[in-house]
N, C-alpha and C. Protein backbone atom coordinates (compact mmCIF):
# COMPACT_ATOMS: atom_id res chain seq x y z
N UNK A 1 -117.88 -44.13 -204.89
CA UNK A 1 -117.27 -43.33 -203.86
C UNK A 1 -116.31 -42.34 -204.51
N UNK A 2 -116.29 -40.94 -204.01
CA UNK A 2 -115.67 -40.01 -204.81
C UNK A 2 -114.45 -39.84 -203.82
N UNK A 3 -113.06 -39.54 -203.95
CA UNK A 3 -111.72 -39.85 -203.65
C UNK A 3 -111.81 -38.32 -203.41
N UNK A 4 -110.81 -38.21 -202.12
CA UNK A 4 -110.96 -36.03 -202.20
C UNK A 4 -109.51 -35.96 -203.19
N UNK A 5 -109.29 -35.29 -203.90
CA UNK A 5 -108.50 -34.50 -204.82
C UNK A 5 -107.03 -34.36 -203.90
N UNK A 6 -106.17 -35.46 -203.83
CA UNK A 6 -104.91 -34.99 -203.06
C UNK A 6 -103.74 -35.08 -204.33
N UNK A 7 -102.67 -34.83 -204.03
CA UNK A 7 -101.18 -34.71 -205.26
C UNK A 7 -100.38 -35.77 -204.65
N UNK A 8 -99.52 -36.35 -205.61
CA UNK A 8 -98.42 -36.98 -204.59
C UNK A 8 -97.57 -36.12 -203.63
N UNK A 9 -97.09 -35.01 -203.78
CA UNK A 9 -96.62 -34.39 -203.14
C UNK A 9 -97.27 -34.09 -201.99
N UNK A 10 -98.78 -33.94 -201.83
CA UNK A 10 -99.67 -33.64 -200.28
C UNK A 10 -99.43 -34.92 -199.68
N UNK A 11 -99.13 -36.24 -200.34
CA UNK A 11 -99.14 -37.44 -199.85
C UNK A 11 -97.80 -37.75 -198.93
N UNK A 12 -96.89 -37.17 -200.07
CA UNK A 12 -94.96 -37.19 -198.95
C UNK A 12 -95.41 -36.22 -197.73
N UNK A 13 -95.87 -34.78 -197.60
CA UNK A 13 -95.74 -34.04 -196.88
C UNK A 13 -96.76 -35.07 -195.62
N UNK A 14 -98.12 -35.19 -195.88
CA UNK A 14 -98.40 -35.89 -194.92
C UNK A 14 -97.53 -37.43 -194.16
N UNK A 15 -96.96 -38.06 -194.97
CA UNK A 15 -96.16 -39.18 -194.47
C UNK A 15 -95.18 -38.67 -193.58
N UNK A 16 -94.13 -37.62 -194.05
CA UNK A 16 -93.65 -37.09 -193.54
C UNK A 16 -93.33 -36.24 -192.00
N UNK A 17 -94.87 -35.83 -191.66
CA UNK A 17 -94.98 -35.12 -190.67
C UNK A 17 -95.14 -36.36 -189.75
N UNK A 18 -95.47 -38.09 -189.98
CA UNK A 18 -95.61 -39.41 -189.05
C UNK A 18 -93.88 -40.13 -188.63
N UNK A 19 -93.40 -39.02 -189.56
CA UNK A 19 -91.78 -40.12 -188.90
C UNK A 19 -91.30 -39.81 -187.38
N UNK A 20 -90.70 -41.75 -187.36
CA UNK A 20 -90.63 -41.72 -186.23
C UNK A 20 -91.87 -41.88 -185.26
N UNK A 21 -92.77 -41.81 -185.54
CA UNK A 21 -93.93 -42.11 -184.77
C UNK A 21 -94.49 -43.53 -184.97
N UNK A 22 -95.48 -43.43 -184.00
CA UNK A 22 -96.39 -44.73 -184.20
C UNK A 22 -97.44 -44.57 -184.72
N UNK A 23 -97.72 -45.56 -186.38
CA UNK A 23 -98.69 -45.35 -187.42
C UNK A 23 -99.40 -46.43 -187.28
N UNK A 24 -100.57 -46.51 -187.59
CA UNK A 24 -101.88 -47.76 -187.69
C UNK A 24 -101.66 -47.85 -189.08
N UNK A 25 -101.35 -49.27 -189.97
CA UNK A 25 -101.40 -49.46 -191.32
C UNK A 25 -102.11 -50.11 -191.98
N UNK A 26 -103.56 -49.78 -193.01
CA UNK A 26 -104.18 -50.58 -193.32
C UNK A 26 -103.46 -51.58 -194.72
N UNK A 27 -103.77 -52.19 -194.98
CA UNK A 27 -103.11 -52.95 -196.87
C UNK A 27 -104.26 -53.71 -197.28
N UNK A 28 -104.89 -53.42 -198.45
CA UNK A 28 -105.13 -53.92 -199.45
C UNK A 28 -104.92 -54.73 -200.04
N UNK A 29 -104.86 -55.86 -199.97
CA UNK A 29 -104.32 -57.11 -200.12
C UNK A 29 -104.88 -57.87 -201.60
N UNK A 30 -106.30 -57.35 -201.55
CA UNK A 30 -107.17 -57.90 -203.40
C UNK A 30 -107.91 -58.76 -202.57
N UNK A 31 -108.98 -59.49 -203.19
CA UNK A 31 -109.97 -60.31 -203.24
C UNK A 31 -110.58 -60.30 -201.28
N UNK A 32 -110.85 -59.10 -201.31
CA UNK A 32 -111.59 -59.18 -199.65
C UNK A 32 -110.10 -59.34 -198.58
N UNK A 33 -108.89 -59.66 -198.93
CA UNK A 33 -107.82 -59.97 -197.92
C UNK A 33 -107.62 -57.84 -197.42
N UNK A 34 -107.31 -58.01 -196.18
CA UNK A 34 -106.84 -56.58 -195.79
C UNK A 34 -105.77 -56.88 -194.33
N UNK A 35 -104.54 -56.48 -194.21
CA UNK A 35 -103.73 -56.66 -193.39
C UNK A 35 -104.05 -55.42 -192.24
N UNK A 36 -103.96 -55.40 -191.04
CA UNK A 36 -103.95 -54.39 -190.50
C UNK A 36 -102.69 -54.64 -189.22
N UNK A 37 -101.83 -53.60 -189.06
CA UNK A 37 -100.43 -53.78 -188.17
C UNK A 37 -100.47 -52.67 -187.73
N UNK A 38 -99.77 -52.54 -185.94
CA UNK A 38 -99.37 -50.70 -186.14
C UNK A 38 -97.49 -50.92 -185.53
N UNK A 39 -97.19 -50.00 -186.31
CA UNK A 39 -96.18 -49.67 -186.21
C UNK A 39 -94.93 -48.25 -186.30
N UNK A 40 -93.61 -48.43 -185.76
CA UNK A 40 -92.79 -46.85 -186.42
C UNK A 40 -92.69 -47.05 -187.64
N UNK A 41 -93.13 -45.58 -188.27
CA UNK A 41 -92.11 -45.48 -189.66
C UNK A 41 -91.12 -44.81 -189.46
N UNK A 42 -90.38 -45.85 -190.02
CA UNK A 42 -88.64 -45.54 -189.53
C UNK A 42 -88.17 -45.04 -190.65
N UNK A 43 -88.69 -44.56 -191.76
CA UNK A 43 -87.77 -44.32 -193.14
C UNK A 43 -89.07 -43.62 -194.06
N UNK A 44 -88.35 -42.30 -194.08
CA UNK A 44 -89.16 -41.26 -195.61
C UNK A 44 -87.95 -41.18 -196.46
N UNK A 45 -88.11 -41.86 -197.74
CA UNK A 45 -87.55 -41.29 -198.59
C UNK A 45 -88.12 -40.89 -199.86
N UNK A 46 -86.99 -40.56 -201.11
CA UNK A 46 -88.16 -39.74 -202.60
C UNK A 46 -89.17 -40.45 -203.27
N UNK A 47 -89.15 -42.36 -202.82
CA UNK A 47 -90.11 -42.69 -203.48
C UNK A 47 -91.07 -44.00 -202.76
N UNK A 48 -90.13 -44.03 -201.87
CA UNK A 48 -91.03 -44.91 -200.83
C UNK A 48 -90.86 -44.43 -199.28
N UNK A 49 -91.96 -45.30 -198.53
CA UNK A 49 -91.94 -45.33 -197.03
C UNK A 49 -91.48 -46.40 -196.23
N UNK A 50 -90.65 -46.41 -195.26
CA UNK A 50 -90.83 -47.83 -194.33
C UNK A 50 -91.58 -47.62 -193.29
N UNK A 51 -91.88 -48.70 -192.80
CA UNK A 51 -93.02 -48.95 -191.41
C UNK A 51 -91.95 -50.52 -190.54
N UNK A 52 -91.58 -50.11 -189.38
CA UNK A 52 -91.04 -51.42 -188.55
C UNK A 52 -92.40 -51.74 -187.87
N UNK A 53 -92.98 -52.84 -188.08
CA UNK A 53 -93.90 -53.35 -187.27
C UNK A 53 -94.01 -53.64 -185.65
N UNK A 54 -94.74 -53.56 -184.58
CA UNK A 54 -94.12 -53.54 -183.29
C UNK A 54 -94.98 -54.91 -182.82
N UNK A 55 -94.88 -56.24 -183.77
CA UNK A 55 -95.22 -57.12 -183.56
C UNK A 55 -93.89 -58.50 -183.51
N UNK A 56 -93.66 -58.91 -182.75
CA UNK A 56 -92.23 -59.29 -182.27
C UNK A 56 -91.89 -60.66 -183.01
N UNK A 57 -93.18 -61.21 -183.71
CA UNK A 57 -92.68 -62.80 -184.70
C UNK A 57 -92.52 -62.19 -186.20
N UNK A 58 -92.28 -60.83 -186.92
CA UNK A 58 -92.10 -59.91 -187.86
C UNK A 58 -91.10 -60.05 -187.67
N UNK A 59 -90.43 -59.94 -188.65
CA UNK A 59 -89.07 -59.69 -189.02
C UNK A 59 -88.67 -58.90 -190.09
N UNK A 60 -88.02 -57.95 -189.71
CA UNK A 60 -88.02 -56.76 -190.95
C UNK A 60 -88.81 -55.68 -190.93
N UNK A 61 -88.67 -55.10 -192.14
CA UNK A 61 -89.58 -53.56 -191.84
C UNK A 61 -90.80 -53.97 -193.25
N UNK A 62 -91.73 -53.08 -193.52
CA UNK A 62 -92.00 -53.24 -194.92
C UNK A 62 -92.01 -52.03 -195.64
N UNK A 63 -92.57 -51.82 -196.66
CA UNK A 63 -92.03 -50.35 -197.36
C UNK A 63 -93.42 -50.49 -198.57
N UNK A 64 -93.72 -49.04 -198.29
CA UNK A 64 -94.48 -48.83 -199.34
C UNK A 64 -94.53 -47.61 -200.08
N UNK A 65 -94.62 -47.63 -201.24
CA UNK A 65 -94.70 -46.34 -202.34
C UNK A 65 -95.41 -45.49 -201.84
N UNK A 66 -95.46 -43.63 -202.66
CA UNK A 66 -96.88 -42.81 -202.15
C UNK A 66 -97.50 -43.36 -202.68
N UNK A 67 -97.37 -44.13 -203.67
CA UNK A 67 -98.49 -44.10 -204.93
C UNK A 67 -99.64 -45.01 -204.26
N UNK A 68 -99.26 -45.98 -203.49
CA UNK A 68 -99.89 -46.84 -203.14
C UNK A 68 -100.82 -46.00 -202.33
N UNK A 69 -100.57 -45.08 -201.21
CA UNK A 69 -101.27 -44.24 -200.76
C UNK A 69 -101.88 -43.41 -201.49
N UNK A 70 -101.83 -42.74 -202.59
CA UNK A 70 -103.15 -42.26 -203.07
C UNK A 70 -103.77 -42.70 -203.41
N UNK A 71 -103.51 -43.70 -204.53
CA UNK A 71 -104.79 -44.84 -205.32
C UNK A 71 -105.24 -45.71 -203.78
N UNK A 72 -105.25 -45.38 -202.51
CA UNK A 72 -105.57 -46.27 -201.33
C UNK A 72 -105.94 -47.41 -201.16
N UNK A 73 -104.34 -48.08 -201.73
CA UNK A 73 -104.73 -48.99 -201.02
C UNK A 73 -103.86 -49.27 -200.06
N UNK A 74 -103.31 -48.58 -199.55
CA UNK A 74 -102.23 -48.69 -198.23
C UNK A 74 -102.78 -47.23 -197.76
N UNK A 75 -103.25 -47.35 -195.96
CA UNK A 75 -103.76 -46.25 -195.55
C UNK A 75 -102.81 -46.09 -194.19
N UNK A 76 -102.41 -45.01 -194.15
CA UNK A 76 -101.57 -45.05 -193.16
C UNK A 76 -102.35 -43.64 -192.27
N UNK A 77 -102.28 -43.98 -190.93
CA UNK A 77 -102.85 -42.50 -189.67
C UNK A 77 -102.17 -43.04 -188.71
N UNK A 78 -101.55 -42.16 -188.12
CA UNK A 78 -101.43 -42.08 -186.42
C UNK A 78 -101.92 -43.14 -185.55
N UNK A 79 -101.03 -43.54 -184.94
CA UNK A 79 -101.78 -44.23 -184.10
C UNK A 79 -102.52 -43.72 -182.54
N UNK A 80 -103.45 -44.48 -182.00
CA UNK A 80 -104.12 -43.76 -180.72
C UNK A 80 -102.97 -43.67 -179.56
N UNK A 81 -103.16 -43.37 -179.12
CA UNK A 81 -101.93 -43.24 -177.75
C UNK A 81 -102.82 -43.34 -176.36
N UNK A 82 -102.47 -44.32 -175.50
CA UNK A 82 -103.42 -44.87 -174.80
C UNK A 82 -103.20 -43.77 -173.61
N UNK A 83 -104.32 -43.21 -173.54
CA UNK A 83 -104.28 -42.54 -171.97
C UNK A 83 -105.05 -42.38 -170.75
């Protein structure tokens, strides 16, 4: 599978334009495990992201690097908005 050509920097700008919103988060977990949660990301900063989960036995936020987002294995999009 060929990866499209993004920078870390296309990676902040896209995270960026989701704050404050509600994101669908995939994770990569290794050996076939994959987490899937949706939640706000409540926090952009220079080298990581947070995500508050809107699942109520969670506690805490979690946080992930860009880096993790380009090498994908943390996929983060928008979430649907039910209408």
């Amino acid at each position: 599978m060929i990866k499209t050509n993004n920078n870390i920097t296309q990676v902040k700008k896209t995270i960026a334009e989701y704050f404050q919103r509600q994101v669908d988060v995939t994770v990569n977990l290794g050996r076939n495990k994959v987490m899937r949660f949706c939640g706000e990301l409540s926090g952009v900063y220079p080298a990581l992201f947070t995500v508050r989960p809107n699942d109520k036995s969670f506690l805490g936020k979690t946080s992930y690097s860009y880096a993790e987002v380009l090498c994908g294995s943390v996929k983060v999009k928008p979430a649907k908005t039910a209408e």
